[in-house]
N, C-alpha and C. Protein backbone atom coordinates (compact mmCIF):
# COMPACT_ATOMS: atom_id res chain seq x y z
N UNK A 1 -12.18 161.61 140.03
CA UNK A 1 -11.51 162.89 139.84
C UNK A 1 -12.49 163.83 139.17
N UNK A 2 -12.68 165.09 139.79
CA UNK A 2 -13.51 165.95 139.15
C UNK A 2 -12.91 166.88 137.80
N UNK A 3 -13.82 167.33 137.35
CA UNK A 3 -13.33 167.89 136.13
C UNK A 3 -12.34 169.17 136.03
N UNK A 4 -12.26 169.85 137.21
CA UNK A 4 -11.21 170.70 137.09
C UNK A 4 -9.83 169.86 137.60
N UNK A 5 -9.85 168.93 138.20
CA UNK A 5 -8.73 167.99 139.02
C UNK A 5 -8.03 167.43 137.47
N UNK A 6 -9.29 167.17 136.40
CA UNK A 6 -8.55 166.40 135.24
C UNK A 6 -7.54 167.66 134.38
N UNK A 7 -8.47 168.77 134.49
CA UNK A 7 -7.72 169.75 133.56
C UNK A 7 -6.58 170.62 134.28
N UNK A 8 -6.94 170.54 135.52
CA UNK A 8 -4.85 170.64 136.23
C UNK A 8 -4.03 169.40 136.24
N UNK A 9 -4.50 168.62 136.02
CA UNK A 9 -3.48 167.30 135.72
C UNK A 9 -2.80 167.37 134.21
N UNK A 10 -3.68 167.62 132.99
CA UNK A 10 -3.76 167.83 131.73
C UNK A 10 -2.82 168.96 131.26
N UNK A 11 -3.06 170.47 132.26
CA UNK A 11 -2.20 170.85 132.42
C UNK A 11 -0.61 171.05 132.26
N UNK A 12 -0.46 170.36 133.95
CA UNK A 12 0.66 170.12 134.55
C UNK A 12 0.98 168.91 133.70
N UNK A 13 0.77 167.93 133.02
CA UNK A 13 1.28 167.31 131.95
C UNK A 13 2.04 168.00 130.66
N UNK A 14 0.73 168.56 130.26
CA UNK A 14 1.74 169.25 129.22
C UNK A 14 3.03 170.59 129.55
N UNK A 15 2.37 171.34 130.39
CA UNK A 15 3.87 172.26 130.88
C UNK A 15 4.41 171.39 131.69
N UNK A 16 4.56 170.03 132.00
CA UNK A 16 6.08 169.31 132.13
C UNK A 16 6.59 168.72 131.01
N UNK A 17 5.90 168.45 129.67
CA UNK A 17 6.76 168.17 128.83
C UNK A 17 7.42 169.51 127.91
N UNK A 18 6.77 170.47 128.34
CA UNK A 18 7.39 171.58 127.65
C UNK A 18 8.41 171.65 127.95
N UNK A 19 8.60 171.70 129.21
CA UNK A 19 9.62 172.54 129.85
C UNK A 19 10.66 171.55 129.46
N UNK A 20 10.82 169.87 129.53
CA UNK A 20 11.63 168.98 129.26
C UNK A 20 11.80 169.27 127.64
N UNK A 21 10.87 169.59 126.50
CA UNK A 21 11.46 169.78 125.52
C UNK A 21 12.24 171.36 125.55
N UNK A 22 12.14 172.23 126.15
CA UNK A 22 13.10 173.53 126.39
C UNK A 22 14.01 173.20 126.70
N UNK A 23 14.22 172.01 127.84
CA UNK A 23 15.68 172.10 128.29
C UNK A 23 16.49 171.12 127.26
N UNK A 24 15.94 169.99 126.99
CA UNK A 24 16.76 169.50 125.78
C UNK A 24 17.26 170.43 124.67
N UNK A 25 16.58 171.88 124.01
CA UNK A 25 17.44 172.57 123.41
C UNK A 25 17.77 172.92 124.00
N UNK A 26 17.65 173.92 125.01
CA UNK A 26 18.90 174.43 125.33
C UNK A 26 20.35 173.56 125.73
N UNK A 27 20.10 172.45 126.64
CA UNK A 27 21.19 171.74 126.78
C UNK A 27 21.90 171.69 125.56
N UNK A 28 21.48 171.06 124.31
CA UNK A 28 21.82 170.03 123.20
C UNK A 28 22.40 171.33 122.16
N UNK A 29 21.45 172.43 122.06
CA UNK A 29 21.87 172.93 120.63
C UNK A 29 22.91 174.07 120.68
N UNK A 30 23.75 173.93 121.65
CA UNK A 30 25.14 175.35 121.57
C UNK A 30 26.27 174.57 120.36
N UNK A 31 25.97 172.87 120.75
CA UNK A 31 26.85 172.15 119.64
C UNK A 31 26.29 171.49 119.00
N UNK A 32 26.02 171.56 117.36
CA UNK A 32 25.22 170.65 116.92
C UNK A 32 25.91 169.66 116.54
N UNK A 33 27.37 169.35 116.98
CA UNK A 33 27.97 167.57 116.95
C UNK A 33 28.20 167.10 117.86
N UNK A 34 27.60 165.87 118.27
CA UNK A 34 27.97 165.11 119.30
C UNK A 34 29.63 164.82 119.62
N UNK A 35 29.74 164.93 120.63
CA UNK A 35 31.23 164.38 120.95
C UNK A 35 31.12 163.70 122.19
N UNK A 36 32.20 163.06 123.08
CA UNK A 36 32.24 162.24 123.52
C UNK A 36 32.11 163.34 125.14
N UNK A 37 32.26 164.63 125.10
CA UNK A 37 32.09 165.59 126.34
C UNK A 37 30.41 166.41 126.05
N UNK A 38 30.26 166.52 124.44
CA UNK A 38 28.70 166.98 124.22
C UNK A 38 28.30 166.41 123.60
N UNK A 39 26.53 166.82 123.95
CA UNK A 39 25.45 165.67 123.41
C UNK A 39 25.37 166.17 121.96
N UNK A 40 24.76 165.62 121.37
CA UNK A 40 24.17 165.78 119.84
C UNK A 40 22.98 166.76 119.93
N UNK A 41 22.94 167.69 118.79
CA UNK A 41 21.97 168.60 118.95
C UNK A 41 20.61 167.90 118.93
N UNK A 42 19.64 168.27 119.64
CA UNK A 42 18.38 167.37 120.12
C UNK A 42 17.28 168.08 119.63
N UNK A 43 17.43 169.32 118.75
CA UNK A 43 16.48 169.92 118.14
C UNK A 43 15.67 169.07 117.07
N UNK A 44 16.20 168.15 116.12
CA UNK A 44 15.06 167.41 114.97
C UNK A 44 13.98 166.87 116.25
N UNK A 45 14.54 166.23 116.89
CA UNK A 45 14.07 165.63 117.58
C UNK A 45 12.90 166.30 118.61
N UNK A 46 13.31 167.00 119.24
CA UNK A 46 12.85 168.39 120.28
C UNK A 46 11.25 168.64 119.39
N UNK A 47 11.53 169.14 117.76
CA UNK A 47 10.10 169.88 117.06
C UNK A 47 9.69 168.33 116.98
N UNK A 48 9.41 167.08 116.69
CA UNK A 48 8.72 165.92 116.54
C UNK A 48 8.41 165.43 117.34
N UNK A 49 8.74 165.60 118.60
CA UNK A 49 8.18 164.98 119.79
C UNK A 49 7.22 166.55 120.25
N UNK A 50 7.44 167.62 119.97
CA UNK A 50 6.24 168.75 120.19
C UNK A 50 5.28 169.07 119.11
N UNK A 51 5.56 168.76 117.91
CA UNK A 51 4.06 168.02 116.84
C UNK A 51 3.73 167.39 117.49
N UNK A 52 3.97 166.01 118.51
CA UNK A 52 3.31 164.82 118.28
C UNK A 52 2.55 165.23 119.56
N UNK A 53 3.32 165.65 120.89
CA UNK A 53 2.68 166.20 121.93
C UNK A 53 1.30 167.46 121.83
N UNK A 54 1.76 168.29 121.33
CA UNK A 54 0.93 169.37 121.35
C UNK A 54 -0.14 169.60 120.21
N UNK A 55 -0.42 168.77 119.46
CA UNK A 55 -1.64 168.36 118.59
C UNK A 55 -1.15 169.48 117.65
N UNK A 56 -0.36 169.82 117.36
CA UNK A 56 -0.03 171.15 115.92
C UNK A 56 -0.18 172.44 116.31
N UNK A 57 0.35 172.61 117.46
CA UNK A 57 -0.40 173.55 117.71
C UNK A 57 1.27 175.28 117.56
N UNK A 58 -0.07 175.95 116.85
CA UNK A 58 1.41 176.84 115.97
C UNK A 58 2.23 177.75 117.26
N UNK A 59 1.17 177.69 118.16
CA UNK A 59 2.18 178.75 119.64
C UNK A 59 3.71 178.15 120.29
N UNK A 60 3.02 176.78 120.13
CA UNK A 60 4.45 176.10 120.56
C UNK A 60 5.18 176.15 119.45
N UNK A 61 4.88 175.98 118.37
CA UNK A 61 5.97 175.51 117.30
C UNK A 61 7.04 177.12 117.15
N UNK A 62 5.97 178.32 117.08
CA UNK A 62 6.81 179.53 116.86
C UNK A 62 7.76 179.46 118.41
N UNK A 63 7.29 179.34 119.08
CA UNK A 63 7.70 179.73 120.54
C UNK A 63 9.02 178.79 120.68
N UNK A 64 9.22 177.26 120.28
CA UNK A 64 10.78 176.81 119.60
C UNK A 64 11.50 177.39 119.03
N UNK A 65 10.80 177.69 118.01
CA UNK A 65 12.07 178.44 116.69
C UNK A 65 12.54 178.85 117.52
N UNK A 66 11.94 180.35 118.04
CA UNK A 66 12.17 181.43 117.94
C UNK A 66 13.24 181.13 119.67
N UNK A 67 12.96 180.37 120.76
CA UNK A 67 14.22 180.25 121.11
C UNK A 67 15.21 179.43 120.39
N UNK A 68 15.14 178.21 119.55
CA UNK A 68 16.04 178.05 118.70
C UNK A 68 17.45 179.17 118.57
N UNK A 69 16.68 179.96 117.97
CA UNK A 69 16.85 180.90 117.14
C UNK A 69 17.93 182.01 118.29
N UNK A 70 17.37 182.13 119.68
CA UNK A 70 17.88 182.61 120.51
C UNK A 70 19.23 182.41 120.69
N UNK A 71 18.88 180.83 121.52
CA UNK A 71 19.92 179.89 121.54
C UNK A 71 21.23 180.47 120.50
N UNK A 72 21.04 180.46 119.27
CA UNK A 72 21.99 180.37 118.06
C UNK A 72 22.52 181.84 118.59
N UNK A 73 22.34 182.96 118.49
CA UNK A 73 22.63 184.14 118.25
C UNK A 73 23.43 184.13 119.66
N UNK A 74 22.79 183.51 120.81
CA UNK A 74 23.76 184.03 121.69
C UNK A 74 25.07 183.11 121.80
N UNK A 75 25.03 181.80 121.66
CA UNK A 75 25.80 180.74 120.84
C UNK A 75 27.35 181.53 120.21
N UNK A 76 26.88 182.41 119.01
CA UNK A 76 27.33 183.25 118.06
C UNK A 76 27.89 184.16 118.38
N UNK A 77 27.24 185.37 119.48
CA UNK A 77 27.52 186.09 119.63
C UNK A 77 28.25 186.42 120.94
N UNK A 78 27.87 185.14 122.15
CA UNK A 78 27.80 186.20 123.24
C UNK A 78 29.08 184.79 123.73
N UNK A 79 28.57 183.64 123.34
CA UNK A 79 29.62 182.44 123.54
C UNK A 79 31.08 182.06 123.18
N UNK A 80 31.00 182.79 121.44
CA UNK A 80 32.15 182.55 120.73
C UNK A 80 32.03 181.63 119.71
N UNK A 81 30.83 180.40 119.75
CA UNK A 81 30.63 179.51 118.93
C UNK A 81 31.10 179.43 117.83
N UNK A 82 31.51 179.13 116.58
CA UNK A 82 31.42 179.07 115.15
C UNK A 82 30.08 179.66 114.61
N UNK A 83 30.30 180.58 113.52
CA UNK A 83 29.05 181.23 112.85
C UNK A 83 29.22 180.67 111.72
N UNK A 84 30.02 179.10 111.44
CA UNK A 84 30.21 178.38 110.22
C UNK A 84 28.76 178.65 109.41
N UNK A 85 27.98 178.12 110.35
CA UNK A 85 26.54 177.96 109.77
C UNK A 85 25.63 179.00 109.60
N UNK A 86 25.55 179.89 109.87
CA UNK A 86 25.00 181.44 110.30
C UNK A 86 25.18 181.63 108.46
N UNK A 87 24.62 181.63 107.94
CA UNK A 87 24.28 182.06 106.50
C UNK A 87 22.83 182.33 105.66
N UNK A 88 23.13 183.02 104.76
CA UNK A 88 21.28 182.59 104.21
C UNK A 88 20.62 181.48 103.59
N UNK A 89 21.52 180.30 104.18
CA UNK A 89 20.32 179.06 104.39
C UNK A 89 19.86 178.71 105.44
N UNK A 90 20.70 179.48 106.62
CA UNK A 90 19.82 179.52 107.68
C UNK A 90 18.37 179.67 107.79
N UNK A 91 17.62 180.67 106.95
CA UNK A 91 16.32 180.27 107.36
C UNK A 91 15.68 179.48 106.72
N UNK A 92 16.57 178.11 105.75
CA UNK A 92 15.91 177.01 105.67
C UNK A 92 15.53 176.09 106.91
N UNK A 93 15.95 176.60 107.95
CA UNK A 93 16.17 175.85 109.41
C UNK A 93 14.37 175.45 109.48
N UNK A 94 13.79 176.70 109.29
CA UNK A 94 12.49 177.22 109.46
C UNK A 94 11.71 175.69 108.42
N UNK A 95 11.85 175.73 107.07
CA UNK A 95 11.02 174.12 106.87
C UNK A 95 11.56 172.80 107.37
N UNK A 96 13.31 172.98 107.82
CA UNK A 96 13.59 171.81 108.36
C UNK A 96 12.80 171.47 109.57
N UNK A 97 12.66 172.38 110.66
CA UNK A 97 12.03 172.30 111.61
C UNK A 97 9.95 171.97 111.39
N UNK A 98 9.95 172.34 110.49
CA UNK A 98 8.43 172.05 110.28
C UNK A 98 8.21 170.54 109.68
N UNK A 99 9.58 170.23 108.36
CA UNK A 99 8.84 168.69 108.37
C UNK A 99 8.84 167.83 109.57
N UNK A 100 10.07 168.15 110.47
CA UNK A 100 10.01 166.96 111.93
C UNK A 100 8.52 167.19 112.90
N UNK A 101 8.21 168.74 112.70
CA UNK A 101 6.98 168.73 113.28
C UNK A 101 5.97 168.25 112.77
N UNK A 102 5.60 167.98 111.63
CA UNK A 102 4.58 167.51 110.64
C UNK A 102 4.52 165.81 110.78
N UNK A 103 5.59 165.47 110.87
CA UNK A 103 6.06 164.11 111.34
C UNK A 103 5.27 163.91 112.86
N UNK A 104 5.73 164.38 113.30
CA UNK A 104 5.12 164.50 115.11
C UNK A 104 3.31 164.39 114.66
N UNK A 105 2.98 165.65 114.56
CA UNK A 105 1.48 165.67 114.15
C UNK A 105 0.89 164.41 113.67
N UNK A 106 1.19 164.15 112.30
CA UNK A 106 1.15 163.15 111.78
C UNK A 106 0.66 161.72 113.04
N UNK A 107 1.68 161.43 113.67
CA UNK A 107 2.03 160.47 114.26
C UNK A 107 0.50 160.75 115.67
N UNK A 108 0.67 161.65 116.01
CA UNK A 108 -0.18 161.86 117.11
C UNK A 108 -1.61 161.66 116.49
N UNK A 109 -2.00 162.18 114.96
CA UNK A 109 -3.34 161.80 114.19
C UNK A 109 -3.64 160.10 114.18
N UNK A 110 -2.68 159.15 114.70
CA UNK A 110 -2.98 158.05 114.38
C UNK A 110 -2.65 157.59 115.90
N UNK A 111 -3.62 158.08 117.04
CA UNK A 111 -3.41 157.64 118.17
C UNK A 111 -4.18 156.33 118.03
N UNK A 112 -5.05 156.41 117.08
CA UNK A 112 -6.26 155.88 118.13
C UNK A 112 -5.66 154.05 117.27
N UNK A 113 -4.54 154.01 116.68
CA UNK A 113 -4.17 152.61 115.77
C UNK A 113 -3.31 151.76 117.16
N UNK A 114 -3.38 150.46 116.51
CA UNK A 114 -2.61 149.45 117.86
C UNK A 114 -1.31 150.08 117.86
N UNK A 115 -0.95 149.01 119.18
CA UNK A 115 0.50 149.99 119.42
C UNK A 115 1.36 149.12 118.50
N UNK A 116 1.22 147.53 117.72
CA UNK A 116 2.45 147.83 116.90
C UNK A 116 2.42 148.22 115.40
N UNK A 117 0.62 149.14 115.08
CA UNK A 117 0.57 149.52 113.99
C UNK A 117 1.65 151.32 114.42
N UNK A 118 1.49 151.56 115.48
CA UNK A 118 1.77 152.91 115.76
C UNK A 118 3.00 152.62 116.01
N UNK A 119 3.97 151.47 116.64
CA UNK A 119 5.46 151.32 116.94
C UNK A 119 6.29 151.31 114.82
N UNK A 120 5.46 151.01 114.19
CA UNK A 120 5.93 150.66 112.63
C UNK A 120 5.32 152.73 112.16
N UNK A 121 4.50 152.95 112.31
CA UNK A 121 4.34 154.69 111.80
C UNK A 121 5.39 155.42 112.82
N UNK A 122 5.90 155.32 113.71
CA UNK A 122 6.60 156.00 114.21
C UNK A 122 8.34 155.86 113.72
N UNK A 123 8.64 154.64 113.63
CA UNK A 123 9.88 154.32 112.87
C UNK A 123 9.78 155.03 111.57
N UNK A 124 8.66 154.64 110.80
CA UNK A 124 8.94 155.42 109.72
C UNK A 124 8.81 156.53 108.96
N UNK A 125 7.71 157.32 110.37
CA UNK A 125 8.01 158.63 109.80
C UNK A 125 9.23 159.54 110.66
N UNK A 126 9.92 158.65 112.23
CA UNK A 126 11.15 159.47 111.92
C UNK A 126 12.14 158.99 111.07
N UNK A 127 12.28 158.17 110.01
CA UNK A 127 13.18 157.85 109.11
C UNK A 127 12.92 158.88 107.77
N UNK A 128 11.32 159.35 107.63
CA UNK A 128 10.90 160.46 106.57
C UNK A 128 11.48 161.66 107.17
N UNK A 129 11.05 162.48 108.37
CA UNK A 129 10.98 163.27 108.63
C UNK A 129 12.63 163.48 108.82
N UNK A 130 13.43 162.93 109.26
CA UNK A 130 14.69 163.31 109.50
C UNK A 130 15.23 163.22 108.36
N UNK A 131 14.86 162.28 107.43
CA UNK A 131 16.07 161.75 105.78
C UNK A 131 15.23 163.70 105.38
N UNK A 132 14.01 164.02 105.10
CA UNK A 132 13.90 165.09 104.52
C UNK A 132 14.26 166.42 105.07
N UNK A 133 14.12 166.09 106.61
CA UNK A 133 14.87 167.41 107.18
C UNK A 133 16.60 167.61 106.65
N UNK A 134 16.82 166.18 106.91
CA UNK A 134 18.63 166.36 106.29
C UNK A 134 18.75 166.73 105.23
N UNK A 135 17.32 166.63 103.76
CA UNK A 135 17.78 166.98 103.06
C UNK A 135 17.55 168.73 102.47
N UNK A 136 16.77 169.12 103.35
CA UNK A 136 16.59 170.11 103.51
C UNK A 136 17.61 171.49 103.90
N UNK A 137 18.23 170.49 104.89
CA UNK A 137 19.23 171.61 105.85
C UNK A 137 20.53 171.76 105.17
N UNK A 138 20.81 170.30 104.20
CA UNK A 138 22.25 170.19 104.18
C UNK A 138 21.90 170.88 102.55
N UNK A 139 20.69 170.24 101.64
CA UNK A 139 20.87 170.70 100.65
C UNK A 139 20.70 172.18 100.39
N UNK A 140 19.93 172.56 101.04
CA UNK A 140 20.04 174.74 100.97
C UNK A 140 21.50 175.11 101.48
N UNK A 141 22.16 174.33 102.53
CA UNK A 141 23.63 174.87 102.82
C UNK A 141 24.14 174.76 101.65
N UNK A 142 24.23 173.80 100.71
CA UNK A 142 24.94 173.85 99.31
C UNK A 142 24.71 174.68 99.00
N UNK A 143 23.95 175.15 98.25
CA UNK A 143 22.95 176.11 97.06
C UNK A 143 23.28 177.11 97.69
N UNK A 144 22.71 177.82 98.73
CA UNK A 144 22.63 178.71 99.78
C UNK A 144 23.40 179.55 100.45
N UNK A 145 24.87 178.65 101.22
CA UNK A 145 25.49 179.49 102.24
C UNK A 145 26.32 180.05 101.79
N UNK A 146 26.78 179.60 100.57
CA UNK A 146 28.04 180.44 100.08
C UNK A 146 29.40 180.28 100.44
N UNK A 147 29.29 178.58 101.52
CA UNK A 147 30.96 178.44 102.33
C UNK A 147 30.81 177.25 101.48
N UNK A 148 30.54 176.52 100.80
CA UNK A 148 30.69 175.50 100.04
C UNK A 148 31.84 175.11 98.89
N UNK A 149 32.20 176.58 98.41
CA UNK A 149 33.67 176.64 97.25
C UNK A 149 32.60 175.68 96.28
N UNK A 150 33.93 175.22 96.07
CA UNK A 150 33.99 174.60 94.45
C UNK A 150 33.91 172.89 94.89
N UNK A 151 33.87 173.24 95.86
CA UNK A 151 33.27 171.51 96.40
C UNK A 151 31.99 170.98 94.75
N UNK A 152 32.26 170.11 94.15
CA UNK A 152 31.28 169.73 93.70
C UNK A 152 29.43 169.02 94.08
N UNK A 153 28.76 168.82 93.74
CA UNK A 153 27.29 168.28 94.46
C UNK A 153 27.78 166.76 95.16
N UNK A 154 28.56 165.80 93.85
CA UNK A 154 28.52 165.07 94.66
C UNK A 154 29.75 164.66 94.97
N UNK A 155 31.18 165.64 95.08
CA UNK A 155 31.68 165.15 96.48
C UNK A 155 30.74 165.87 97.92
N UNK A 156 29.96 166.61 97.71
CA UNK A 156 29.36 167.34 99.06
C UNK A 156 28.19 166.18 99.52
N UNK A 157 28.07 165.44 98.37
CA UNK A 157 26.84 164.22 98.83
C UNK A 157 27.65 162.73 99.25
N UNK A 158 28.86 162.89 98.79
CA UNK A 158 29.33 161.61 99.50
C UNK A 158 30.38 161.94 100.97
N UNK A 159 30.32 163.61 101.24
CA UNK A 159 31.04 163.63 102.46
C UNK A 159 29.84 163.62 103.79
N UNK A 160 28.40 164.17 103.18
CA UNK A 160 27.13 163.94 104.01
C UNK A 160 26.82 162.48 104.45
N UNK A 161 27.06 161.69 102.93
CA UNK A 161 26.65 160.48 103.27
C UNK A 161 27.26 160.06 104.98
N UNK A 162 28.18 160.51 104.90
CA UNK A 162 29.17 159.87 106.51
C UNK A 162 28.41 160.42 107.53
N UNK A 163 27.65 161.23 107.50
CA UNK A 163 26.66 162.18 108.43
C UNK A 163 24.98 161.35 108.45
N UNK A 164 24.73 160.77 107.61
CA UNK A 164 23.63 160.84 107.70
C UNK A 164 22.85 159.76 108.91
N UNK A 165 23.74 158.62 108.69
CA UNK A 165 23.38 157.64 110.21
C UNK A 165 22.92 158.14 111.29
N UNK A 166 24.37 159.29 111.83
CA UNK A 166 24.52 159.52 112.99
C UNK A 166 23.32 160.71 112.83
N UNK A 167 22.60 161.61 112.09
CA UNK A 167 21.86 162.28 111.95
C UNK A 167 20.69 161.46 112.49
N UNK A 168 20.24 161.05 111.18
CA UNK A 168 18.83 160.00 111.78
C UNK A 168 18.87 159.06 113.63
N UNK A 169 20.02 158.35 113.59
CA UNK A 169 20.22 157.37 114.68
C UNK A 169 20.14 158.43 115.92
N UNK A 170 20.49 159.44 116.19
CA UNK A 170 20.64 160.48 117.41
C UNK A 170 18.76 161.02 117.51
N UNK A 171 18.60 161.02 116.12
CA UNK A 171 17.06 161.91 116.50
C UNK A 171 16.08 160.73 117.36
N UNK A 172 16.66 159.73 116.51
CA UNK A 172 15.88 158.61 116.99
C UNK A 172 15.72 157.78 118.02
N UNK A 173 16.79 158.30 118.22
CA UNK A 173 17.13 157.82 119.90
C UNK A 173 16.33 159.07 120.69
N UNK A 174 16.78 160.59 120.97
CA UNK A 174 16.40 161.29 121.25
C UNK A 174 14.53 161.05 121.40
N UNK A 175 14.05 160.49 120.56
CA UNK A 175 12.40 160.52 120.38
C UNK A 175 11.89 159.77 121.00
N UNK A 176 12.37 158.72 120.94
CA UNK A 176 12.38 157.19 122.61
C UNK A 176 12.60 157.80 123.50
N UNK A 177 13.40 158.23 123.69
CA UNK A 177 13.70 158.97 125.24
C UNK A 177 12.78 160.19 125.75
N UNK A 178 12.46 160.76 124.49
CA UNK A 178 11.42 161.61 124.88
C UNK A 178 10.14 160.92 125.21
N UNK A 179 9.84 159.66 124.63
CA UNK A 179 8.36 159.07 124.37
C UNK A 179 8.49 158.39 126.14
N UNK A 180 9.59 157.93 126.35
CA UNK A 180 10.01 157.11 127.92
C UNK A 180 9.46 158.38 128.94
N UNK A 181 10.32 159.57 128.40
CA UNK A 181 10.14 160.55 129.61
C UNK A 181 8.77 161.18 129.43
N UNK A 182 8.11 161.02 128.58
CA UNK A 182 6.48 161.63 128.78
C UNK A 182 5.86 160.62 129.26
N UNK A 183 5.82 159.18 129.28
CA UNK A 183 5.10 158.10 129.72
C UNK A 183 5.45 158.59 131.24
N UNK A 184 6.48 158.39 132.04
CA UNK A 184 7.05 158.57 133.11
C UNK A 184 6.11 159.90 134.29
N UNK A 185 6.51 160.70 133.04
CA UNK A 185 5.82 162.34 133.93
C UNK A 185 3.97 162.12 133.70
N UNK A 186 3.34 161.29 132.51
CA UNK A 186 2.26 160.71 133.08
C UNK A 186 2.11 160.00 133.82
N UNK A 187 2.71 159.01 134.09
CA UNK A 187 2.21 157.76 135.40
C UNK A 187 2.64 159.15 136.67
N UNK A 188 3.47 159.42 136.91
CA UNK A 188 3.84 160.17 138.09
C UNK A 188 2.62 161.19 138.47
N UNK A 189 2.18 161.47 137.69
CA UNK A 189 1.22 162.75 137.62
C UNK A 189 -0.64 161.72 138.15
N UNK A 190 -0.22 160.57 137.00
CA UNK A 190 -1.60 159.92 137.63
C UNK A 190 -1.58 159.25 139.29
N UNK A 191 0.05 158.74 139.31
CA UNK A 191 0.20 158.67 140.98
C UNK A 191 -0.31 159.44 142.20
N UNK A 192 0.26 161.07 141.39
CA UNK A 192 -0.06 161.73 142.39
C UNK A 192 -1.88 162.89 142.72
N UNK A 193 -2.43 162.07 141.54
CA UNK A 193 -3.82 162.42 141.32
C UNK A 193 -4.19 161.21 142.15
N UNK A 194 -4.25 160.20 142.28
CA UNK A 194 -4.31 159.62 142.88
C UNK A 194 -4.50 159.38 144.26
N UNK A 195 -3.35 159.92 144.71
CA UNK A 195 -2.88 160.35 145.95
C UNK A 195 -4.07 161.21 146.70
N UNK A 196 -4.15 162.06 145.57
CA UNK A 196 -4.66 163.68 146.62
C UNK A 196 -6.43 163.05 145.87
N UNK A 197 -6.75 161.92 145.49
CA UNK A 197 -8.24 161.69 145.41
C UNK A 197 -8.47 161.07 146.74
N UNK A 198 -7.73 160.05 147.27
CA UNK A 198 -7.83 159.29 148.46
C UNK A 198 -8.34 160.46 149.78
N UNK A 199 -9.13 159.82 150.47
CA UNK A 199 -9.67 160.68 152.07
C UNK A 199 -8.60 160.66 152.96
């Protein structure tokens, strides 16, 4: 394969996982609770699998938010959604979303380790990156949004506690599935390099 053949493959690799991490938000984030008719919001997940893909790179990371961010307003505005969350801890969203990416990064800096030194760093930095994103998102909603009342800290920490499984367990699933579907759209891609090398 010649050298421009590698860098349209390289390419078309990475704008197919883009586009698969775009459509997971958009699909996932109009509801950020899973129910048994919708998925679980796939955003922790969505910025840590695009740290880990896109080497840190800040175009993609703004270029999430900021549909994130889309997503929400029209969600809000144009859907009907709940603006439960729409407060000024909302733009704590902004470091929640950066530790899962930092996590990603992270993880992608230690390509070059075996795969079950890298299957043990990946468990545990999405167990960091999500326990601190949760505590990020949920603890500025306290402090922050102003819909909290007179709820005390810790009845608000033992009604999270019931949240926090399904928090971590969804991202984590979500990140396998992402790691399955980028393996996938590489072999397919080396198939079809393949293909078009043959006479």
């Amino acid at each position: 394969m010649n050298s421009s053949k590698i860098r349209l493959h390289l390419i078309n690799g990475r704008v197919g996982i883009l586009v698969l991490l775009v459509i997971a938000l958009v699909i996932t984030r109009f509801h950020h609770e899973g129910t048994p008719f919708v998925l679980p919001d796939a955003s922790l997940a969505v910025f840590f699998l695009a740290g880990l893909f896109f080497k840190g790179s800040a175009k993609v990371f703004l270029s999430l938010l900021t549909l994130a961010f889309a997503i929400d307003i029209l969600a809000i505005y144009a859907l009907g959604v709940s603006d439960y969350c729409w407060s000024p801890a909302y733009m704590f969203l902004v470091p929640t979303y950066a530790v899962m990416w930092l996590g990603g990064v992270i993880l992608q800096q230690k390509s070059h380790a075996s795969l079950s030194s890298r299957i043990v760093m990946l468990t545990g930095l999405i167990a960091l990156s999500t326990s601190l994103a949760f505590l990020i998102s949920n603890g500025s909603f306290f402090w922050f949004s102003g819909k909290v009342g007179s709820v005390s800290l810790l009845d608000y920490a033992k009604g999270l506690a019931e949240g926090y499984l399904p928090y971590i367990g969804s991202t984590a699933v979500y990140v396998v599935f992402g790691l399955g579907m980028k393996a996938l759209l590489s072999n397919l891609l080396d198939i079809r390099s393949n293909q078009s090398v043959r006479p």
